[in-house]
Structure formats: C-alpha cells, structure tokens
N, C-alpha and C. Protein backbone atom coordinates (compact mmCIF):
# COMPACT_ATOMS: atom_id res chain seq x y z
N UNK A 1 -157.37 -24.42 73.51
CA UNK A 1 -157.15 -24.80 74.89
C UNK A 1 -155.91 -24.14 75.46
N UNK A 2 -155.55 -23.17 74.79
CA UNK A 2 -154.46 -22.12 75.21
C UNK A 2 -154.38 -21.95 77.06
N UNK A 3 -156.25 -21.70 77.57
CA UNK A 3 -156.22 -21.26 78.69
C UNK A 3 -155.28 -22.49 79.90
N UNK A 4 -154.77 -24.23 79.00
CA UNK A 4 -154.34 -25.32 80.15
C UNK A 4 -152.84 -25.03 79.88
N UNK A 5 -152.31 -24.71 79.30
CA UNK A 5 -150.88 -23.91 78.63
C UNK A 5 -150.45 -23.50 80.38
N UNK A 6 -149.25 -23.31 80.75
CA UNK A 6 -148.71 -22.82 81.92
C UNK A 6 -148.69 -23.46 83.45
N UNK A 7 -148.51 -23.05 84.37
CA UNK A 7 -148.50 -23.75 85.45
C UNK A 7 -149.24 -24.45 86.27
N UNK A 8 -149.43 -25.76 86.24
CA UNK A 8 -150.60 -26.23 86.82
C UNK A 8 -149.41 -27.19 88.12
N UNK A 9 -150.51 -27.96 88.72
CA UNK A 9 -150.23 -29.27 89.32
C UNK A 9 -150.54 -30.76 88.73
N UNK A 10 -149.78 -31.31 89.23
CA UNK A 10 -149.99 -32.86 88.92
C UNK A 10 -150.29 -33.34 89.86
N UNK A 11 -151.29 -34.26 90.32
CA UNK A 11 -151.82 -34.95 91.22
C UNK A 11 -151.39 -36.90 91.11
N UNK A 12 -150.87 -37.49 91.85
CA UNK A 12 -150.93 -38.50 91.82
C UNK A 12 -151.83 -39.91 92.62
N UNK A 13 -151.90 -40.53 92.40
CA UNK A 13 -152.76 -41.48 93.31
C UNK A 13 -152.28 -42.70 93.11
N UNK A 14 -151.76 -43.44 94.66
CA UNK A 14 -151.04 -44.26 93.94
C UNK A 14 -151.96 -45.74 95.22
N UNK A 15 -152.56 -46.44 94.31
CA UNK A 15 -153.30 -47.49 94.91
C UNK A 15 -152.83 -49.36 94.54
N UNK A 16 -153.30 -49.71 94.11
CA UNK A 16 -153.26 -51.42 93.84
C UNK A 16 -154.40 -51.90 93.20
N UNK A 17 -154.25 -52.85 91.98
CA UNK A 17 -154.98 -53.51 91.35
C UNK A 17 -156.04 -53.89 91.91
N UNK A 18 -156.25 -54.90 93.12
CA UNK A 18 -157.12 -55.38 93.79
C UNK A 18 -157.77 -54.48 94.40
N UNK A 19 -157.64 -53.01 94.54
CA UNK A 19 -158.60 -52.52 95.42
C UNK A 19 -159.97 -52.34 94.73
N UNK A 20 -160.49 -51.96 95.32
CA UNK A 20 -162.24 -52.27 94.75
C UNK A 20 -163.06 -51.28 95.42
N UNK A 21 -164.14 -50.70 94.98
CA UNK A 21 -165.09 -49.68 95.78
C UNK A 21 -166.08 -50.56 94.68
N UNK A 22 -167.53 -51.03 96.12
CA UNK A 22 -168.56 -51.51 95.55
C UNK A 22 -168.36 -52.58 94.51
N UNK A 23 -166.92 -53.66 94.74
CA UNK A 23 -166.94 -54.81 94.14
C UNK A 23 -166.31 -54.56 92.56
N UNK A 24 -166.11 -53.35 92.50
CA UNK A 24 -165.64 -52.91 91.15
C UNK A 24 -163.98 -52.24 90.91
N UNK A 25 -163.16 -52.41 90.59
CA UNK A 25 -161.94 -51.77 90.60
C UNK A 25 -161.56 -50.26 90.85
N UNK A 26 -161.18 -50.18 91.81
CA UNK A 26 -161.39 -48.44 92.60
C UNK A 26 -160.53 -47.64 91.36
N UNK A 27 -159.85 -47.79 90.47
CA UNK A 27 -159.66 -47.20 89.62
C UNK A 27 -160.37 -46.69 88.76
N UNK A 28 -161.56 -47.14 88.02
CA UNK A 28 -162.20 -47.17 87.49
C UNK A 28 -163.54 -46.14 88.18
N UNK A 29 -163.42 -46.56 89.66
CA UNK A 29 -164.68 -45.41 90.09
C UNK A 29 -163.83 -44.07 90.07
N UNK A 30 -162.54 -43.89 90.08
CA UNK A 30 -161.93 -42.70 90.46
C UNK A 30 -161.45 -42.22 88.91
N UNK A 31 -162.14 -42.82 87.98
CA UNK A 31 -161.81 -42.21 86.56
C UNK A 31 -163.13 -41.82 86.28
N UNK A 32 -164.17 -42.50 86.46
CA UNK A 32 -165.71 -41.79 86.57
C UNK A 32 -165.91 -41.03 87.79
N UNK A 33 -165.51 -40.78 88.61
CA UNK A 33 -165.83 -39.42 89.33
C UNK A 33 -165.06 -38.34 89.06
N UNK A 34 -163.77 -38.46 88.22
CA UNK A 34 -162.71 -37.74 87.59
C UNK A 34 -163.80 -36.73 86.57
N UNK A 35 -164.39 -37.73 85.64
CA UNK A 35 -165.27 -37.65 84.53
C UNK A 35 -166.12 -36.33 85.12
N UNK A 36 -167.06 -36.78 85.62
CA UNK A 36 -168.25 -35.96 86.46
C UNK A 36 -167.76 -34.78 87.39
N UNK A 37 -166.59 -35.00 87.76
CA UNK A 37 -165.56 -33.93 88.48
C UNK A 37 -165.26 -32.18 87.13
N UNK A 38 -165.45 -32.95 85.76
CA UNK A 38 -164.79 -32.15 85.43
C UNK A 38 -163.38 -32.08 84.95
N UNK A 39 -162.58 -32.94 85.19
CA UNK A 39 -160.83 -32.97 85.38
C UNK A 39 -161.01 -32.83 84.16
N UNK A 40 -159.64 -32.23 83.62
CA UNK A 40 -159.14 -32.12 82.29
C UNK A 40 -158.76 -33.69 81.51
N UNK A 41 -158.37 -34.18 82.66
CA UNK A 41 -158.14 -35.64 82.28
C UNK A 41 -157.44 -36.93 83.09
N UNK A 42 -157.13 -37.86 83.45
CA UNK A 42 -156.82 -38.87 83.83
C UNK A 42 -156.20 -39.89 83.34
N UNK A 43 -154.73 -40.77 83.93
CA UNK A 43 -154.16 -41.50 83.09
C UNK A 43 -153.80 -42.58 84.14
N UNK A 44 -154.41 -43.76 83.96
CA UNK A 44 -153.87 -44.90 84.62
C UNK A 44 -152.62 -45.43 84.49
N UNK A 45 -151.42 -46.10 85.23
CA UNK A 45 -150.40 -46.77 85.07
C UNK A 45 -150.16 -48.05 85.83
N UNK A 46 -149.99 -48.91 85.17
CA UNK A 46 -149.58 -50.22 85.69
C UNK A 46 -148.04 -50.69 85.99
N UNK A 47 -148.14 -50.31 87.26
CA UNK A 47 -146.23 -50.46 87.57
C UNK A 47 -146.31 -52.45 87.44
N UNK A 48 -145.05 -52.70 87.30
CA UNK A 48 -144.43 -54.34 87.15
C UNK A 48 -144.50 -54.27 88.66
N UNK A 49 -143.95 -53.47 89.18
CA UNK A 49 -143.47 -54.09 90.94
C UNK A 49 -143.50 -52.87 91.57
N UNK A 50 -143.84 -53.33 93.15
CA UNK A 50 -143.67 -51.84 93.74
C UNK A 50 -144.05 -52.34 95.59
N UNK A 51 -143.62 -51.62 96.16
CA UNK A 51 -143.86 -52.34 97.32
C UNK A 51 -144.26 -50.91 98.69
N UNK A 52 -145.28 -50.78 99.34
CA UNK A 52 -146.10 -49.89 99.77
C UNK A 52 -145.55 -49.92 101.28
N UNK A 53 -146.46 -49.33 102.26
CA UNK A 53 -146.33 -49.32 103.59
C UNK A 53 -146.30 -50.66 104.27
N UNK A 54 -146.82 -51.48 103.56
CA UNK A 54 -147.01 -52.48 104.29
C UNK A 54 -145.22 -53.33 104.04
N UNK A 55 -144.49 -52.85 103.29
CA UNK A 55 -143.16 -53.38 102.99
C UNK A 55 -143.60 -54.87 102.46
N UNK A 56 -144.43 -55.19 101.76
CA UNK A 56 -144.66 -56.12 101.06
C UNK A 56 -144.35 -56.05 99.46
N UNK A 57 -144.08 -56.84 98.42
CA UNK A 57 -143.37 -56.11 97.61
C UNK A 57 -144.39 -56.72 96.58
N UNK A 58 -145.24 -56.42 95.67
CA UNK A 58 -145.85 -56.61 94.83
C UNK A 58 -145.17 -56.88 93.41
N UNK A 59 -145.23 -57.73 92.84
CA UNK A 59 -144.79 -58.65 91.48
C UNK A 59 -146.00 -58.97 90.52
N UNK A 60 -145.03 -58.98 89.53
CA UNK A 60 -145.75 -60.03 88.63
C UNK A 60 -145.63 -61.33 88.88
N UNK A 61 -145.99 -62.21 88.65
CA UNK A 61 -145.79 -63.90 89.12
C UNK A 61 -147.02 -64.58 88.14
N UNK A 62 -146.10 -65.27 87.10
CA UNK A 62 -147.02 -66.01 85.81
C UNK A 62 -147.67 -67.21 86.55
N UNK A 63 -147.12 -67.37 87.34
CA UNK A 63 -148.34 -68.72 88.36
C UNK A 63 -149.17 -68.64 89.04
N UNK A 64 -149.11 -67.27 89.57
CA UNK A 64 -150.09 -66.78 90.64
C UNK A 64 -151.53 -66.59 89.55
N UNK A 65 -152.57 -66.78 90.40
CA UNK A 65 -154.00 -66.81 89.66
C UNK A 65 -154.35 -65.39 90.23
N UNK A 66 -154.30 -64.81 91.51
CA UNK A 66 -154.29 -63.57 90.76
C UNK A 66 -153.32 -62.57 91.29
N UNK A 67 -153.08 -61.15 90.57
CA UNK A 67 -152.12 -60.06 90.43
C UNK A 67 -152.41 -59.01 91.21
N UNK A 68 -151.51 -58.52 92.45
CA UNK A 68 -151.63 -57.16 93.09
C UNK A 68 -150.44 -56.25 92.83
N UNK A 69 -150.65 -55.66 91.44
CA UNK A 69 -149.83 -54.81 91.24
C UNK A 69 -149.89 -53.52 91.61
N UNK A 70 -149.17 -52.73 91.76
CA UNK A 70 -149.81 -50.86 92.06
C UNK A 70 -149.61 -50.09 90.61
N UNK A 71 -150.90 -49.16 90.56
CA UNK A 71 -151.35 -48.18 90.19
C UNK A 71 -150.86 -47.35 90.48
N UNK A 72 -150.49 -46.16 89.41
CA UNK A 72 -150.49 -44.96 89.36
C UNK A 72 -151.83 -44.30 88.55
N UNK A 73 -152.62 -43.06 89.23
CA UNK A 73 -153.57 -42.58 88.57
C UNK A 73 -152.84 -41.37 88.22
N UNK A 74 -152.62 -40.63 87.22
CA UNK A 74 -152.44 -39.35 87.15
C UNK A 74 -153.14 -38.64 86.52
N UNK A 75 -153.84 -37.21 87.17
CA UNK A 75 -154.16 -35.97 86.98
C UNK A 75 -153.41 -34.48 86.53
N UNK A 76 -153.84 -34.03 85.96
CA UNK A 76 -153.06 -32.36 85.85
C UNK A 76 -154.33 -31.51 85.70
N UNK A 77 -154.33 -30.35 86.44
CA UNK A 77 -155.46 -29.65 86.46
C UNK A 77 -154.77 -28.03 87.25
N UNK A 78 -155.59 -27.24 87.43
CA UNK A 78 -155.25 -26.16 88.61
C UNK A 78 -155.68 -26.42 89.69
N UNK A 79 -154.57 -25.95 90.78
CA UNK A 79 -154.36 -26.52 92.23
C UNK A 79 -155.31 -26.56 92.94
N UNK A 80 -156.15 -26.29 92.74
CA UNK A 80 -157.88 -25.89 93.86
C UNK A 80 -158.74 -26.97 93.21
N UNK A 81 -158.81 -27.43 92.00
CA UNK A 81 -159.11 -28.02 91.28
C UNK A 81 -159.25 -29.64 92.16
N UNK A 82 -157.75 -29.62 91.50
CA UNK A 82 -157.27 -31.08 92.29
C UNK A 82 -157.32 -31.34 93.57
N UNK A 83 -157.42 -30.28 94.45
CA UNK A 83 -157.55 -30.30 96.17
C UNK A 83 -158.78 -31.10 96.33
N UNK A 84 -160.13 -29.97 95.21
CA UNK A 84 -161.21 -30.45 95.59
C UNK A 84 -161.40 -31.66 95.47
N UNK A 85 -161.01 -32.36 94.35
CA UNK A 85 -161.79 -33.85 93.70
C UNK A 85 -161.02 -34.62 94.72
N UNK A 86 -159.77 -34.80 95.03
CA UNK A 86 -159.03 -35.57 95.83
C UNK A 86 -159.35 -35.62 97.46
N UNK A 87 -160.04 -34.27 97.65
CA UNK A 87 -161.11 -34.33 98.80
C UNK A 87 -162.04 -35.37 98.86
N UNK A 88 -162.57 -35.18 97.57
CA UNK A 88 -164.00 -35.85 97.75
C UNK A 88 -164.08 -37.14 97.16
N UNK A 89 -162.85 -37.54 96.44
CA UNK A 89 -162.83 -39.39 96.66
C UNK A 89 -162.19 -39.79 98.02
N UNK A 90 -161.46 -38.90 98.79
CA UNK A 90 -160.62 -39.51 100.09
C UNK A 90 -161.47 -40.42 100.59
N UNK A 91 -162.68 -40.83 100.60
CA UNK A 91 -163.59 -41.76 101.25
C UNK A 91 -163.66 -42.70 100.68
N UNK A 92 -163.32 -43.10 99.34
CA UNK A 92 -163.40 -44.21 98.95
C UNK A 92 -162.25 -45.03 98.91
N UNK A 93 -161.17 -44.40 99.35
CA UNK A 93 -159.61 -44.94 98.99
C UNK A 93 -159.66 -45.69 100.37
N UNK A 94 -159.37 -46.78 100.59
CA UNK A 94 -158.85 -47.56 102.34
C UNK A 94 -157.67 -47.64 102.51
N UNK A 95 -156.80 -47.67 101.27
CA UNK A 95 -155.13 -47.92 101.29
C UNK A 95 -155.21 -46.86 100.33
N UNK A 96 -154.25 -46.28 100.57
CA UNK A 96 -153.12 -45.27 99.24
C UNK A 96 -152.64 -44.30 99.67
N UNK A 97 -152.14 -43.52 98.87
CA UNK A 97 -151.79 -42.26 98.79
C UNK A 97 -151.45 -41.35 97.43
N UNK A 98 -151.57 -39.66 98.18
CA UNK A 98 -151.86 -39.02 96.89
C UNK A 98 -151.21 -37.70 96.83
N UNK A 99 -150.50 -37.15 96.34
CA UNK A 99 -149.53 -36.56 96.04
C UNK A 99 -149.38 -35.69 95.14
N UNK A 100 -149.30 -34.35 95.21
CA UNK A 100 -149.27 -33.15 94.33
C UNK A 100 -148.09 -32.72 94.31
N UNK A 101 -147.42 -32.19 92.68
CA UNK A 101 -146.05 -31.51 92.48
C UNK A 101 -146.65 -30.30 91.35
N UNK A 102 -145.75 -29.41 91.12
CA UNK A 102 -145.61 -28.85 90.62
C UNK A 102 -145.25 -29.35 88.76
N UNK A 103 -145.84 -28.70 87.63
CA UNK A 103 -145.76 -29.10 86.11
C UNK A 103 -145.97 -27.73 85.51
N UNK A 104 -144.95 -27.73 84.59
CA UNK A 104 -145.52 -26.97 83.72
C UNK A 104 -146.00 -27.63 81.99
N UNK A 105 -147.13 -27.22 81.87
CA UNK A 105 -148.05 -27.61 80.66
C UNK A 105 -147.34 -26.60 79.59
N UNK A 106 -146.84 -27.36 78.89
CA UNK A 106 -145.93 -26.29 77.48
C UNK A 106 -146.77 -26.77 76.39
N UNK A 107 -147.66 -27.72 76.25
CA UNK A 107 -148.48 -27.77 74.94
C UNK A 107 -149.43 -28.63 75.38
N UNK A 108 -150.62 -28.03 74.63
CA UNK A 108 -151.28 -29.24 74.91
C UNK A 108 -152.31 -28.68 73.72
N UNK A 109 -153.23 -29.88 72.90
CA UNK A 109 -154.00 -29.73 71.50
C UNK A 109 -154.62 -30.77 71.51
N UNK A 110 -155.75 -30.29 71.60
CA UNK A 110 -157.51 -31.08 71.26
C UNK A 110 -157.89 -30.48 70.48
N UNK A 111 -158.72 -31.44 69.66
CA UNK A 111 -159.46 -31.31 68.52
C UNK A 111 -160.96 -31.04 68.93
C-alpha cells in the first residue's frame, strides 16, 4: 500500500449522536456509504463535550436518559476523492459540518 504513503487530505465531519438518517444513526449511514464509496477508511470519535452553532453546549450527564454528544467522523484519502463522497452525503447531513486539511501519510501497513 506504498501507493497511500505521501500527501493526502483529511476530511472531517463533525455531527451529534442523535442525528439520524432514516431512523438510524447518521453515522453509521456515512460509514456505509464511506464503505461503497471506496474510502480507504473511516474513524468515528466520541467527544465528552462540545458545543456547535447553536451555542448550546453538549455533556455527558449520568441522569439524563438520553446523550447528545458530538461526533467526529474522520477520513484520509486523495483530495478529489474526499470532495466527491462529501458531495454526495451533503444531503443527508441537516446539521454539521465538514472540513478538509492537509496530512501527510508517513506509514501505513495492511495485511
């Protein structure tokens, strides 16, 4: 896998627990269209706290029955790559945002 070695992008997506596409956790559809996309790969993150546009500040809270924490999805792929797929979920996202930087890939090894 020599050819993922060097300069790519990182793509981020940064949504909330509760969001949902078709009743199902929008994370989860955006790791199976990731899948079918092709991506090299995908990595979910569960922030403790974080607080969005709406300046509402999202927590953990052991009493609350249920949790709106934010997500981080992250991608690394080449830049045309990631344009496209992030094109073509933009329709399913209602809240978020998504965000490309610059990475360099110094190793990477699959079996």
């Amino acid at each position: 896998m020599s050819e993922f070695v060097g300069a790519k992008k990182l793509a981020r997506i940064y949504i909330d627990t509760q969001d949902k596409f078709e009743s199902k956790p929008l994370y989860e559809e955006i790791l199976l269209r990731a899948k079918d996309f092709g991506m090299s790969g995908a990595t979910v993150f569960k922030g403790v706290a974080g607080m969005g546009v709406h300046t509402k500040i999202h927590s953990f809270e052991l009493l609350s029955l249920s949790q709106n924490l934010p997500l981080i999805i992250e991608l690394i792929d080449d830049e045309s790559k990631l344009k496209d797929f992030l094109t073509s979920i933009d329709s399913i996202i209602d809240e978020g945002m998504c965000v490309m930087m610059d990475v360099e890939v110094i190793s990477y090894k699959h079996k």
